[in-house]
N, C-alpha and C. Protein backbone atom coordinates (compact mmCIF):
# COMPACT_ATOMS: atom_id res chain seq x y z
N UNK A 1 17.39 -13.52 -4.45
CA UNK A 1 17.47 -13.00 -3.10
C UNK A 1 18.46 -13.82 -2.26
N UNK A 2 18.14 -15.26 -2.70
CA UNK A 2 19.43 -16.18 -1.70
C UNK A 2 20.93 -15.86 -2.18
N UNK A 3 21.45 -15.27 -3.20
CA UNK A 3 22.74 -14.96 -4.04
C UNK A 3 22.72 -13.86 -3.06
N UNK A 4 22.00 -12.92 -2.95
CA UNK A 4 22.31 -11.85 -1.95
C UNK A 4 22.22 -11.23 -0.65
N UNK A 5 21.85 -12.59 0.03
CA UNK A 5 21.86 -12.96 1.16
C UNK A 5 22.88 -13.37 2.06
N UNK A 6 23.27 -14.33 1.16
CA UNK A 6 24.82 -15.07 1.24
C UNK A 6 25.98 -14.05 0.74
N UNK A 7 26.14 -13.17 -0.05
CA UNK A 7 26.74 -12.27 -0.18
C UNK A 7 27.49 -11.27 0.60
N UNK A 8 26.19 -11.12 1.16
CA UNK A 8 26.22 -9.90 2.29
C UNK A 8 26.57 -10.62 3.90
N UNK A 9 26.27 -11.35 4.18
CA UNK A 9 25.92 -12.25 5.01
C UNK A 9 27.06 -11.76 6.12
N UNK A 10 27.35 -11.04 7.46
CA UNK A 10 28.40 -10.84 7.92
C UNK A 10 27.90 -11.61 9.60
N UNK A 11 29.13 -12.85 9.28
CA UNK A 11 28.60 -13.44 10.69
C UNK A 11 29.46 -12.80 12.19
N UNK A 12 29.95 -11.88 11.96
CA UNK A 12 30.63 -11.18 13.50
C UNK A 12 29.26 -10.65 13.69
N UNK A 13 28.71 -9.91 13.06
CA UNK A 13 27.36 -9.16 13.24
C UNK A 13 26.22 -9.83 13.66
N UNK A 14 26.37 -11.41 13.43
CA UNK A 14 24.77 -12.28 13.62
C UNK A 14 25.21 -13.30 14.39
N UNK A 15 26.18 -13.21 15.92
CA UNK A 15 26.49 -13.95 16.55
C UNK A 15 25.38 -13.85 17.52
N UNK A 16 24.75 -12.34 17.70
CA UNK A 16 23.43 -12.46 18.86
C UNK A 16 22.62 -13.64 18.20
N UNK A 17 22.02 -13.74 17.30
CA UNK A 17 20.99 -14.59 16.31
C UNK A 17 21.02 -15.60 16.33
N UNK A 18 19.97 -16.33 16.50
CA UNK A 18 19.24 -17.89 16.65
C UNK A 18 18.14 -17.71 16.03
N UNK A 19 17.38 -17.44 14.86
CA UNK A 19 16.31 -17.88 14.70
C UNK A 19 16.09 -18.22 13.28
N UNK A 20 15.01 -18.35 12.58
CA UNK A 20 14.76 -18.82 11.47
C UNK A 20 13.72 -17.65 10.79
N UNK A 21 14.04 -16.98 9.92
CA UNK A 21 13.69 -15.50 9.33
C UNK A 21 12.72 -16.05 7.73
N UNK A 22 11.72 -15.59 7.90
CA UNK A 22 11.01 -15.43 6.38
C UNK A 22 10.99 -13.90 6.11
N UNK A 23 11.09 -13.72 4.75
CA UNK A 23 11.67 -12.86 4.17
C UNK A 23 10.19 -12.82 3.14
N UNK A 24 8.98 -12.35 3.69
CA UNK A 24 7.66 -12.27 2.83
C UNK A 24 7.73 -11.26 1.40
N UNK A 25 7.42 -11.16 0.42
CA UNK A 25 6.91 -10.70 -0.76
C UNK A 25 5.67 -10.78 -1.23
N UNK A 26 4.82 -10.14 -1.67
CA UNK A 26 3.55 -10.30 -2.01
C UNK A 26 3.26 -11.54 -2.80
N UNK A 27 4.40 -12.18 -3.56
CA UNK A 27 4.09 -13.22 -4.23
C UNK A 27 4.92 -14.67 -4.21
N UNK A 28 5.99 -14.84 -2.57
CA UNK A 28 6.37 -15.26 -2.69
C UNK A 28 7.10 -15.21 -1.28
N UNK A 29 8.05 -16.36 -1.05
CA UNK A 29 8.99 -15.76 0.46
C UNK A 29 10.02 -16.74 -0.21
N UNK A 30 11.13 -16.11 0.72
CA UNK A 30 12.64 -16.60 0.77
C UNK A 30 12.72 -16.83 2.44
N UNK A 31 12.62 -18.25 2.88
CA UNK A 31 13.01 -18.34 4.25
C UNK A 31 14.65 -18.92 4.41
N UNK A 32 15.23 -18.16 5.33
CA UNK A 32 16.59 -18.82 6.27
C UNK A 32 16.79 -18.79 7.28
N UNK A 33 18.00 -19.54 7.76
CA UNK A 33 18.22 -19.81 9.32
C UNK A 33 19.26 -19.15 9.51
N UNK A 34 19.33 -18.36 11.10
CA UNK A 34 20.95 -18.31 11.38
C UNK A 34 20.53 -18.10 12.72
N UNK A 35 22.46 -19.01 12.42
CA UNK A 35 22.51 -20.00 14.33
C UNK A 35 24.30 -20.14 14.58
N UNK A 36 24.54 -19.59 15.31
CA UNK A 36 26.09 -19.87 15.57
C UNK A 36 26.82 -19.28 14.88
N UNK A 37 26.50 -18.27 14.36
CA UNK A 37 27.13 -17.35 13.27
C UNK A 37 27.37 -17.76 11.69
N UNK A 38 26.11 -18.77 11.79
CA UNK A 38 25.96 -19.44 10.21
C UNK A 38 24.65 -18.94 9.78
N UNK A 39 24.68 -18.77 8.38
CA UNK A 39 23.19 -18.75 7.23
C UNK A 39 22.94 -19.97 6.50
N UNK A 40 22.22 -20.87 6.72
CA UNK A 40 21.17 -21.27 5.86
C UNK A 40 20.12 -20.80 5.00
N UNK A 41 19.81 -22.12 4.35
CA UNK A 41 18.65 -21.72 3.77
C UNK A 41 17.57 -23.24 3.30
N UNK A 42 16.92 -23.23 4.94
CA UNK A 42 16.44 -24.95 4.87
C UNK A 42 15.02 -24.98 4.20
N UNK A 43 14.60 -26.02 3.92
CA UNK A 43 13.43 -26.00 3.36
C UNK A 43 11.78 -26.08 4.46
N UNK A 44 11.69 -24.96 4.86
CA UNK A 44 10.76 -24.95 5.94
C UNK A 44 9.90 -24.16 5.45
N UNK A 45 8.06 -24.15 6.07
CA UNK A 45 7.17 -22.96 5.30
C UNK A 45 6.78 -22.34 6.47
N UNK A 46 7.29 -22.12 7.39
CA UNK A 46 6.99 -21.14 8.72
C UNK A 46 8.39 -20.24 9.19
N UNK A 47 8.54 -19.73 10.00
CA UNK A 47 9.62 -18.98 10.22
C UNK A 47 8.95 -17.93 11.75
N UNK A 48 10.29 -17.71 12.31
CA UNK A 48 10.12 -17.48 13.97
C UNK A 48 9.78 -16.08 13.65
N UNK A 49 10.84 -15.38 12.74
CA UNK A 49 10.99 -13.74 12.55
C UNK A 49 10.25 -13.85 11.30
N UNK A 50 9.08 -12.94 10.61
CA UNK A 50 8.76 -13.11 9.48
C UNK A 50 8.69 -11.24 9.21
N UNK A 51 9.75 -10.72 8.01
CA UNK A 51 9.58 -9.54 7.84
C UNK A 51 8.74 -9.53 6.19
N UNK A 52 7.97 -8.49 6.56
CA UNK A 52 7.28 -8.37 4.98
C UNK A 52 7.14 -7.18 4.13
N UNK A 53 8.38 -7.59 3.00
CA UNK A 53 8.62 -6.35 2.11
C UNK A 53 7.30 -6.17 0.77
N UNK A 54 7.45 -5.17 0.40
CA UNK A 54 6.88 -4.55 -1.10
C UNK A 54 7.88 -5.37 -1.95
N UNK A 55 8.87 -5.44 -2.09
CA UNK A 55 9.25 -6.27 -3.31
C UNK A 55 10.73 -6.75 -3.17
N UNK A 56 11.51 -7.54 -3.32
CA UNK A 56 12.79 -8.01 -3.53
C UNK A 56 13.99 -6.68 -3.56
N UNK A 57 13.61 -5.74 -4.36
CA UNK A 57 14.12 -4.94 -4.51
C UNK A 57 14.14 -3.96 -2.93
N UNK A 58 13.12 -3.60 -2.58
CA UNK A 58 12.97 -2.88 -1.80
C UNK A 58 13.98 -3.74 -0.09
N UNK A 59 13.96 -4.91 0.08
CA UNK A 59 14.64 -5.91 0.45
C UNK A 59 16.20 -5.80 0.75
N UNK A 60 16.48 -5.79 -0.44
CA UNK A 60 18.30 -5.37 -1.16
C UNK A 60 18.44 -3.98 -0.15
N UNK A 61 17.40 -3.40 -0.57
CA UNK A 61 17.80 -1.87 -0.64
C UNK A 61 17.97 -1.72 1.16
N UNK A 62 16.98 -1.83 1.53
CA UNK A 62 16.91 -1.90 3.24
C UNK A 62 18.40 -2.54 4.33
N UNK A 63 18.16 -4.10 3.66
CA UNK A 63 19.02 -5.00 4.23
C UNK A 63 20.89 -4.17 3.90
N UNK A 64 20.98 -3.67 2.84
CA UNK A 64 22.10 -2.89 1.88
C UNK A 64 22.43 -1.48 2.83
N UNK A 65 21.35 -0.81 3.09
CA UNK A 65 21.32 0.24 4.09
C UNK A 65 21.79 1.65 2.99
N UNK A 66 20.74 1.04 1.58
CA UNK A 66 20.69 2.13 0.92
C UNK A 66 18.92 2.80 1.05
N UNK A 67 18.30 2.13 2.14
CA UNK A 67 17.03 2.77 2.25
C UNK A 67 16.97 2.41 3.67
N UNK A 68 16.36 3.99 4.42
CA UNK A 68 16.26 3.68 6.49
C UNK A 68 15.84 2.68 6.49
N UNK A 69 15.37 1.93 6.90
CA UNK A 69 14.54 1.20 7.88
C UNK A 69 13.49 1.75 9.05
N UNK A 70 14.20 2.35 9.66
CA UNK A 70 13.05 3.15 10.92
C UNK A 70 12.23 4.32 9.51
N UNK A 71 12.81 4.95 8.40
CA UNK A 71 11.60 5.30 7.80
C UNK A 71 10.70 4.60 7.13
N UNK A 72 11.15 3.09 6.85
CA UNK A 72 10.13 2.46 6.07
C UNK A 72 9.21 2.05 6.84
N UNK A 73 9.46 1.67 8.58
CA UNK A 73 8.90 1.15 9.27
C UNK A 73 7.67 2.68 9.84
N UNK A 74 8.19 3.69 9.76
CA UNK A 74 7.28 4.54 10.19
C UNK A 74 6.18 5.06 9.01
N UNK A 75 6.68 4.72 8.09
CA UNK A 75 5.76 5.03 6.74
C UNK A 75 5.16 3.40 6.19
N UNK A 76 5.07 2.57 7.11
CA UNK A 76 4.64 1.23 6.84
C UNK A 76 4.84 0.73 5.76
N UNK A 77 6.02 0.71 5.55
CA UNK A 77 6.48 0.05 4.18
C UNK A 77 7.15 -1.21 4.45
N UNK A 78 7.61 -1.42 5.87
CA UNK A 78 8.42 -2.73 6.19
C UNK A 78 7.62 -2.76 7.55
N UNK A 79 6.77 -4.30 7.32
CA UNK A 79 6.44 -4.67 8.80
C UNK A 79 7.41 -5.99 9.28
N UNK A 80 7.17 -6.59 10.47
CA UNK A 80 7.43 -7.69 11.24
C UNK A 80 6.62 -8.18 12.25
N UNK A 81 6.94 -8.96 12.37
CA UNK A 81 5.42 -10.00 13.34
C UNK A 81 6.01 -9.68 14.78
N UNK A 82 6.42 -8.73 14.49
CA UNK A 82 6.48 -8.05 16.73
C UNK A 82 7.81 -8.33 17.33
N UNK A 83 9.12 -8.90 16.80
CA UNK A 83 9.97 -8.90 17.33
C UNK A 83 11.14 -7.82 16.97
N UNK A 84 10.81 -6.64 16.93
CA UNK A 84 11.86 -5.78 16.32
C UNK A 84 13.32 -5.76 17.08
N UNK A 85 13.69 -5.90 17.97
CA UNK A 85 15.21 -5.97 18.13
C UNK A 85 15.78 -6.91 17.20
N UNK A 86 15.09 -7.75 17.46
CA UNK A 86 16.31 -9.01 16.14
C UNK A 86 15.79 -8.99 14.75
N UNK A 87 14.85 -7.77 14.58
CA UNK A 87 14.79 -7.03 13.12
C UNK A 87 16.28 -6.11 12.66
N UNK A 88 16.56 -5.77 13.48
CA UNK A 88 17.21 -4.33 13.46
C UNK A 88 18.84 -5.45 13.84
N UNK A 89 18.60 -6.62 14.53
CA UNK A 89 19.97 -7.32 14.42
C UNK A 89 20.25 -7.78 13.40
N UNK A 90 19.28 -8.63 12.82
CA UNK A 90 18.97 -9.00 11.17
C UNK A 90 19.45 -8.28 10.18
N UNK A 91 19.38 -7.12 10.28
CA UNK A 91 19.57 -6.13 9.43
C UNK A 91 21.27 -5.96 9.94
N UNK A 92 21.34 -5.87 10.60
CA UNK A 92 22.79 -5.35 10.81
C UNK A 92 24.12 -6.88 10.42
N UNK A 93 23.19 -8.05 10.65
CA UNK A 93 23.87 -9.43 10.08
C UNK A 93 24.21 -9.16 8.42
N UNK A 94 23.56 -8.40 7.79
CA UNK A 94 23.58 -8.39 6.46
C UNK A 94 24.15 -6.50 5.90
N UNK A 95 25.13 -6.13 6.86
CA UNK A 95 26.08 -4.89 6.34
C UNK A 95 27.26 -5.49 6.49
N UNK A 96 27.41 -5.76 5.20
CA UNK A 96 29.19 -5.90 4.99
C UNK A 96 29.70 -4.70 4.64
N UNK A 97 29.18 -3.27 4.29
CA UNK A 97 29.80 -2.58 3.68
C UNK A 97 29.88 -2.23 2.92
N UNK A 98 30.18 -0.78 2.01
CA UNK A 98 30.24 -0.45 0.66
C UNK A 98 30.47 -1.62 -0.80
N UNK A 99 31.26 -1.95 -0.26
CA UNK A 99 32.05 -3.41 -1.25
C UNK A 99 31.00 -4.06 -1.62
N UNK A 100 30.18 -4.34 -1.13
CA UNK A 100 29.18 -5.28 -1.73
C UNK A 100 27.51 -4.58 -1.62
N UNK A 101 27.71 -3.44 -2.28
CA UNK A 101 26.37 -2.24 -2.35
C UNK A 101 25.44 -3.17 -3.29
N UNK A 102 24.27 -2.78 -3.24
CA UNK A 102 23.25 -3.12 -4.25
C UNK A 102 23.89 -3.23 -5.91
């Protein structure tokens, strides 16, 4: 997930962004930071934004913008701990574009 994080990673898009994002899985999380139009990935076990997917895959697919978002979120397939604008900025930090599809 961190290979495709950093991948995608488009910092013109995540200049609004300051916070520190966990990235939940049923069996696991991937937490990072972004601040100043940079991504990390520090070793912390809390996180400000915490979104929580069904699986890695489903993740790719969302963040990739080969699956809605407002439908996963209305069919409760993607939650967040209450801050949805800088869900939906989050998401938009990580469209580079066809070029780097799932």
């Amino acid at each position: 997930m961190q290979e495709f994080l950093e991948g995608r990673f488009f910092a013109d898009a995540a200049r609004e962004l300051a916070t520190d994002v966990e990235f939940r899985f049923p069996d696991h999380s991937v937490f990072c930071d972004i601040r100043n139009r940079n991504l990390s990935f520090p070793d912390i076990s809390s996180a400000d934004l915490v979104l929580y997917f069904e699986s890695p895959q489903q993740a790719r697919g969302l963040l990739s913008g080969t699956l809605d978002p407002i439908t996963a979120f209305m069919e409760s397939r993607l939650r967040a701990n209450g801050h949805l604008i800088r869900v939906f900025q989050l998401f938009a930090a990580f469209r580079r574009g066809d070029a780097n599809s799932v």
